[in-house]
N, C-alpha and C. Protein backbone atom coordinates (compact mmCIF):
# COMPACT_ATOMS: atom_id res chain seq x y z
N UNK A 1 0.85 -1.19 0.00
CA UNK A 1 0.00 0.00 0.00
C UNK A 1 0.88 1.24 0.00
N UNK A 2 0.70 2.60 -0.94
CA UNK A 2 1.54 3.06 -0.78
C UNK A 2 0.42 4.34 -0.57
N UNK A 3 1.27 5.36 0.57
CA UNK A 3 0.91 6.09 1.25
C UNK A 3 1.48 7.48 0.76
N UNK A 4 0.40 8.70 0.44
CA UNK A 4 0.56 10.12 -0.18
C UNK A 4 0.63 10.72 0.82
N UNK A 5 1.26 12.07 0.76
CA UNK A 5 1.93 12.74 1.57
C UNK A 5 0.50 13.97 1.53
N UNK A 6 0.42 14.45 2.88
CA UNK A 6 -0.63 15.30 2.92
C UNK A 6 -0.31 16.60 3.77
N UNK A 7 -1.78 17.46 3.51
CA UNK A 7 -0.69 18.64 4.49
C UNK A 7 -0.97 18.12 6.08
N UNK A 8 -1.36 17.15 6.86
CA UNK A 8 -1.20 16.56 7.78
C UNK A 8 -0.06 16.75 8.51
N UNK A 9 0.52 15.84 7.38
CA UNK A 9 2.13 15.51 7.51
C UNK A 9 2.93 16.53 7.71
N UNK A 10 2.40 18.10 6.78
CA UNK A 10 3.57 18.81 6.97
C UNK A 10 3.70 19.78 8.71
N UNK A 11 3.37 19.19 9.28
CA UNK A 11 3.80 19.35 10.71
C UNK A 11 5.16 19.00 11.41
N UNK A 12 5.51 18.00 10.89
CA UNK A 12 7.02 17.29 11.34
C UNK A 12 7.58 18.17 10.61
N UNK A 13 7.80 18.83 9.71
CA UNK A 13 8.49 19.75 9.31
C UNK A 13 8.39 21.24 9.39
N UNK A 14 7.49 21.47 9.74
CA UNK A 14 7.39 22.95 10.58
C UNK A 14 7.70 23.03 11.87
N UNK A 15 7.96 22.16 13.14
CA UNK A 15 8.01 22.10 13.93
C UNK A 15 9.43 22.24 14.08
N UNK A 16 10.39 22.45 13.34
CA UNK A 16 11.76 22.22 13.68
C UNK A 16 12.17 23.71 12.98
N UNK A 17 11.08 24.43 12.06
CA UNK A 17 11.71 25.84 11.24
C UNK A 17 11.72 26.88 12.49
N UNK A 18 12.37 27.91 12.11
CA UNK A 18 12.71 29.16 13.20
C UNK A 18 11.97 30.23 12.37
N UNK A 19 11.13 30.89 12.91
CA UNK A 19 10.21 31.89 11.92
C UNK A 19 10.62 33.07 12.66
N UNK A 20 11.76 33.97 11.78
CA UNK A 20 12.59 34.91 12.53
C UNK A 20 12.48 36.12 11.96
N UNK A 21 11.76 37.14 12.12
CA UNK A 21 11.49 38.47 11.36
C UNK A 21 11.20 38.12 10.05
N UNK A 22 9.70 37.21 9.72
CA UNK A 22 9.54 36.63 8.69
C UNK A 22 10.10 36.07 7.95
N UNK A 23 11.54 35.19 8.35
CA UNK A 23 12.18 34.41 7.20
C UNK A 23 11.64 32.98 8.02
N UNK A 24 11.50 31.89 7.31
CA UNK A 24 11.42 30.62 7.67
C UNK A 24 12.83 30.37 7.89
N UNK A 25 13.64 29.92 8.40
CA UNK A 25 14.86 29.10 8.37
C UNK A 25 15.27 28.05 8.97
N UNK A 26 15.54 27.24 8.06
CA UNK A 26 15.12 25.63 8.34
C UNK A 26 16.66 24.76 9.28
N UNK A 27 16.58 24.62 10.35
CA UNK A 27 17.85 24.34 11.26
C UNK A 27 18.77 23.21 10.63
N UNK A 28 18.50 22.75 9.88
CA UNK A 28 19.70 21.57 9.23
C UNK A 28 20.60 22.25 8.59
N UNK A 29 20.20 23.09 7.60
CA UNK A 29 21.15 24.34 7.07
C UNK A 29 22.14 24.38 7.50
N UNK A 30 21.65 25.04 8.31
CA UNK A 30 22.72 25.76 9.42
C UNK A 30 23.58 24.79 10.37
N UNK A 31 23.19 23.85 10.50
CA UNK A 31 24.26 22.97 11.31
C UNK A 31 24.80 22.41 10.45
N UNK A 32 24.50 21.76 9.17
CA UNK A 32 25.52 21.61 7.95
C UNK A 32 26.69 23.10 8.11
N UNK A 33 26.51 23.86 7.75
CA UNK A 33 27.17 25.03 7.88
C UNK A 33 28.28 25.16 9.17
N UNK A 34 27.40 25.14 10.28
CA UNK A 34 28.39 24.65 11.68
C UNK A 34 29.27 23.90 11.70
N UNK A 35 28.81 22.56 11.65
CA UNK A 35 29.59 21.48 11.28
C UNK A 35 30.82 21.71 10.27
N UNK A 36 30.88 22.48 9.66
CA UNK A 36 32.22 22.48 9.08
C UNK A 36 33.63 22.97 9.47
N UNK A 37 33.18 23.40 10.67
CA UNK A 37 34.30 24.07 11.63
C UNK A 37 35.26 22.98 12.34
N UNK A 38 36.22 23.19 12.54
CA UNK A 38 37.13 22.25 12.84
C UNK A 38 36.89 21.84 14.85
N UNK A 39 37.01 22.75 15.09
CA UNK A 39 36.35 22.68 16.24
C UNK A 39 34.80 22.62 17.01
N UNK A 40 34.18 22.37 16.17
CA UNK A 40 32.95 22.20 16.16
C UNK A 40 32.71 20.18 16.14
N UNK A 41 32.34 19.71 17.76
CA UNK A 41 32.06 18.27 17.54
C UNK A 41 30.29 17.82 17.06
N UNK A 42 29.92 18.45 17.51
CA UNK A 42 28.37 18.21 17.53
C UNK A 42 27.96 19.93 17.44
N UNK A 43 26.72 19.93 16.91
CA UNK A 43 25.67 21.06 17.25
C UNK A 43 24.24 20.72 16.42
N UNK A 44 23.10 21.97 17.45
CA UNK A 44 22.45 21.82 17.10
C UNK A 44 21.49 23.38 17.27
N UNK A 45 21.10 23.48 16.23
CA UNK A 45 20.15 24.67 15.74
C UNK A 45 18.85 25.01 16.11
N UNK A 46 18.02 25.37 17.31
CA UNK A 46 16.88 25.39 17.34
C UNK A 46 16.82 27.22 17.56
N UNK A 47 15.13 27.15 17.85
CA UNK A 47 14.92 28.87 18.09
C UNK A 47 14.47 29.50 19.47
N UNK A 48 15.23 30.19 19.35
CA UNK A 48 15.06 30.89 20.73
C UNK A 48 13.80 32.20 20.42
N UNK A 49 13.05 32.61 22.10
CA UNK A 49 12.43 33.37 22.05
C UNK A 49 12.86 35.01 21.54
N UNK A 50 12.07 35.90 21.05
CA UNK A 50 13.10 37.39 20.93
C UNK A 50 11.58 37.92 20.90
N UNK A 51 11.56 39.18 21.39
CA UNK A 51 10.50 40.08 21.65
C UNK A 51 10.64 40.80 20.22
N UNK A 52 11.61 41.34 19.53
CA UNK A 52 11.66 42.25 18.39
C UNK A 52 11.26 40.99 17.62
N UNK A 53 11.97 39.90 16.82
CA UNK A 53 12.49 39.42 15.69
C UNK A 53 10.77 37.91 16.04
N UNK A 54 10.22 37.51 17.11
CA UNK A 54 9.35 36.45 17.41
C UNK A 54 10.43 35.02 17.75
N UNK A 55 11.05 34.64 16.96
CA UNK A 55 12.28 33.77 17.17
C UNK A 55 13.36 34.72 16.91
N UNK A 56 14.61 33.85 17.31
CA UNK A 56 16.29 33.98 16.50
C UNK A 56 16.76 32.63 16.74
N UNK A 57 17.60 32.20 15.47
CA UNK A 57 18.90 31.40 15.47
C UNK A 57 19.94 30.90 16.83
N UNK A 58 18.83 29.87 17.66
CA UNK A 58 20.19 29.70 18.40
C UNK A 58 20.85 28.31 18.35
N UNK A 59 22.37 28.47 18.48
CA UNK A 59 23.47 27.08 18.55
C UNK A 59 24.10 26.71 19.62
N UNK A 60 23.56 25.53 19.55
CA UNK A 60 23.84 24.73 20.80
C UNK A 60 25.07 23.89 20.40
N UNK A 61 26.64 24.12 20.80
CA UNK A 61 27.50 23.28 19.86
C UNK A 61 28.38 23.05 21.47
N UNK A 62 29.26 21.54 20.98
CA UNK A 62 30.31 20.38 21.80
C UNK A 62 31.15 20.88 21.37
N UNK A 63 32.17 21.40 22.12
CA UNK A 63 33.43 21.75 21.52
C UNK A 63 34.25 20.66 21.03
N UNK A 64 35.14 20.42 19.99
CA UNK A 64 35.70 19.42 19.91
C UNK A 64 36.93 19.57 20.83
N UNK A 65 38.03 18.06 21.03
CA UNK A 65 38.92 17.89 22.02
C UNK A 65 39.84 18.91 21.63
N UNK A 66 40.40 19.58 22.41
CA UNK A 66 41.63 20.32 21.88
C UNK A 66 41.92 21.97 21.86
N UNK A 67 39.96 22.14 21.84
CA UNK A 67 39.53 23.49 21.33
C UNK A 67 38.82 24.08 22.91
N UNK A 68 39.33 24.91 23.52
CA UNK A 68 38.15 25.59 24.64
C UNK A 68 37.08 26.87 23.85
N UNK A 69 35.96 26.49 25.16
CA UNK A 69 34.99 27.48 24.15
C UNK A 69 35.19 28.95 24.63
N UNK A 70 35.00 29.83 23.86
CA UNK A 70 35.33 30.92 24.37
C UNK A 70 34.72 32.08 23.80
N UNK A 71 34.46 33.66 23.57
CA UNK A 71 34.28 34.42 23.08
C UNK A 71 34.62 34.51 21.72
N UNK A 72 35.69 34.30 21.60
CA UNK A 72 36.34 34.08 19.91
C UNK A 72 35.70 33.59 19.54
N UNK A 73 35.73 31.95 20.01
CA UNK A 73 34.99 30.62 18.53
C UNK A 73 33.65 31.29 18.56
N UNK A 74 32.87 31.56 19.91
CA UNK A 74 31.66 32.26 19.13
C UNK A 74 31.51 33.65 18.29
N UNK A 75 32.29 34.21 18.07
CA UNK A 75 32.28 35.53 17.35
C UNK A 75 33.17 34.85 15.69
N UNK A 76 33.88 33.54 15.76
CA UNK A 76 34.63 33.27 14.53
C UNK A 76 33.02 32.26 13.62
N UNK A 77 32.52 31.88 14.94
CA UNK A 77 31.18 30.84 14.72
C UNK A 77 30.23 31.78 13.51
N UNK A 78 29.91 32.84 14.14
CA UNK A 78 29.00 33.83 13.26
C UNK A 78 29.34 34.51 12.13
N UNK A 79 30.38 35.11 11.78
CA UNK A 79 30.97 35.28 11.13
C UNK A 79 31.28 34.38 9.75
N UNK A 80 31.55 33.00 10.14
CA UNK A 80 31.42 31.95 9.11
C UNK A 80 29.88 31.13 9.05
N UNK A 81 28.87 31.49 9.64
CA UNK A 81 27.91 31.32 9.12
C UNK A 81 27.18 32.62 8.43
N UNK A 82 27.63 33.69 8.64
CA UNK A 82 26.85 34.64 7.80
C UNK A 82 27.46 34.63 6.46
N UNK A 83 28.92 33.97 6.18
CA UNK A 83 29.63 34.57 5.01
C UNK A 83 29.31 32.90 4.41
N UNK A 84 28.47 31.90 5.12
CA UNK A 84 28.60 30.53 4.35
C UNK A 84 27.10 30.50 3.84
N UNK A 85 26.22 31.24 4.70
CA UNK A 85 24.88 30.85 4.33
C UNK A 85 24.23 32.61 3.72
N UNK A 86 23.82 32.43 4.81
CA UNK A 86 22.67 34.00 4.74
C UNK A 86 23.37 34.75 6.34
N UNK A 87 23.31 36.06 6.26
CA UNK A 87 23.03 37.12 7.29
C UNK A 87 21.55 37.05 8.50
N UNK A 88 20.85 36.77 7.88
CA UNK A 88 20.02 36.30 8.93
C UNK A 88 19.76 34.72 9.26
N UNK A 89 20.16 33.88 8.47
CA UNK A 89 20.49 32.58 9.36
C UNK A 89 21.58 32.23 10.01
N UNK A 90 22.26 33.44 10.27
CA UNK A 90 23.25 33.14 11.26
C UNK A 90 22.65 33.29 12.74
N UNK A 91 23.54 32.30 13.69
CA UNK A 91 22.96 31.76 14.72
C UNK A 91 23.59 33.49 15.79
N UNK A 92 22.04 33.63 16.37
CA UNK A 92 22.17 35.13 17.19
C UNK A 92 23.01 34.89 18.50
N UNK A 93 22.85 33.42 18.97
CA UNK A 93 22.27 33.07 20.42
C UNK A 93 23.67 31.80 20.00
N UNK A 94 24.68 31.66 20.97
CA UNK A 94 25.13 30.50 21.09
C UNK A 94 25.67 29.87 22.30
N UNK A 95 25.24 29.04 22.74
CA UNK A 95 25.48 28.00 23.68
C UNK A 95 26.20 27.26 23.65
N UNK A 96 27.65 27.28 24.55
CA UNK A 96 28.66 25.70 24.44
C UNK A 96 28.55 24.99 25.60
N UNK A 97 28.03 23.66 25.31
CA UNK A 97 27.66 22.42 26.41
C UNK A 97 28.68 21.46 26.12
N UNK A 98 28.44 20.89 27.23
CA UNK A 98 29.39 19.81 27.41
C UNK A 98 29.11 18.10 26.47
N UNK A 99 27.90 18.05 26.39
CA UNK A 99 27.31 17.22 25.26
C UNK A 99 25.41 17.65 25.57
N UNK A 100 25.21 16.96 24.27
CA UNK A 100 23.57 17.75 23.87
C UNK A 100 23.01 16.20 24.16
N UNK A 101 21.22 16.92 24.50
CA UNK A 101 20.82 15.50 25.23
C UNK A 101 20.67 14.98 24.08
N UNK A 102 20.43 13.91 24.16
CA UNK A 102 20.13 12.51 22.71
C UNK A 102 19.04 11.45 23.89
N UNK A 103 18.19 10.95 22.70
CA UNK A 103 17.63 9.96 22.80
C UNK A 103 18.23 8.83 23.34
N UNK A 104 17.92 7.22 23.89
CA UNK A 104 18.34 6.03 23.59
C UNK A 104 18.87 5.86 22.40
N UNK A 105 18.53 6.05 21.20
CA UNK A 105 18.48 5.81 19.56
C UNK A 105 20.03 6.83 19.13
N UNK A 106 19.90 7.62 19.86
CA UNK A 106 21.01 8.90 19.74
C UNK A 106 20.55 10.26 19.17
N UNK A 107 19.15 10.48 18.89
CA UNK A 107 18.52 11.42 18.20
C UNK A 107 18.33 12.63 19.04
N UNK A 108 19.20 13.88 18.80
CA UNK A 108 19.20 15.06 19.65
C UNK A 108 17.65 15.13 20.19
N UNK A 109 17.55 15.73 21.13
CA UNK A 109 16.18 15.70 22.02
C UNK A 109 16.09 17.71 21.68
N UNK A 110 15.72 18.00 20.94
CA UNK A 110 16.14 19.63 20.50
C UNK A 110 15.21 19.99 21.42
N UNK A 111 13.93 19.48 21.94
CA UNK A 111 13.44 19.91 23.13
C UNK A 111 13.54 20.69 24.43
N UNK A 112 15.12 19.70 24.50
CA UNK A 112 15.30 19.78 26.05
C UNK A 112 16.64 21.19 25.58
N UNK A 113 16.48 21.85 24.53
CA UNK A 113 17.23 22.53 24.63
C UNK A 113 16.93 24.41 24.39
């Protein structure tokens, strides 16, 4: 039996966009983008509250071994996402944790963040 896609469905995929001074911006993007940093082990992209903008861009990233987190990597962080993606999907808001929660399965819990 094969099963059509409806606008039902498109809930699992709105539920993860950041609707930020009217841009949609979709968080995989942007952690593709993250992820390319050398010091960057893990991250993850969800939206934070903002009274002006309704959301903003925030990153939740693991430093990799070697690298401490600091003022820099987040000011070198933004910088290479505004010049890799867009100016406004760069992440406003960034957070360095020690590891991000995951599921049993290993599936970030973007919830709890």
């Amino acid at each position: 039996m094969t099963r059509s896609f409806t606008l039902a469905d498109s809930h699992c995929f709105d539920e993860n966009l950041i609707k930020s001074s009217g841009y949609r911006i979709g968080p995989f993007e942007i952690e593709s983008v993250i992820m390319e940093l050398p010091y960057v082990l893990e991250c993850a992209v969800t939206a934070a509250p903002d009274e002006i903008r309704g959301q903003v861009v925030k990153a939740t990233i693991v430093v990799a071994p070697g690298y401490e987190a600091n003022q820099h990597l987040s000011l070198e962080l933004q910088e290479f996402a505004k010049t890799e993606s867009a100016l406004y999907k760069a992440p406003r808001l960034i957070e360095f944790v020690k590891e991000l929660p995951k599921t049993i399965s290993g599936k970030i819990m973007r919830n709890k963040l």
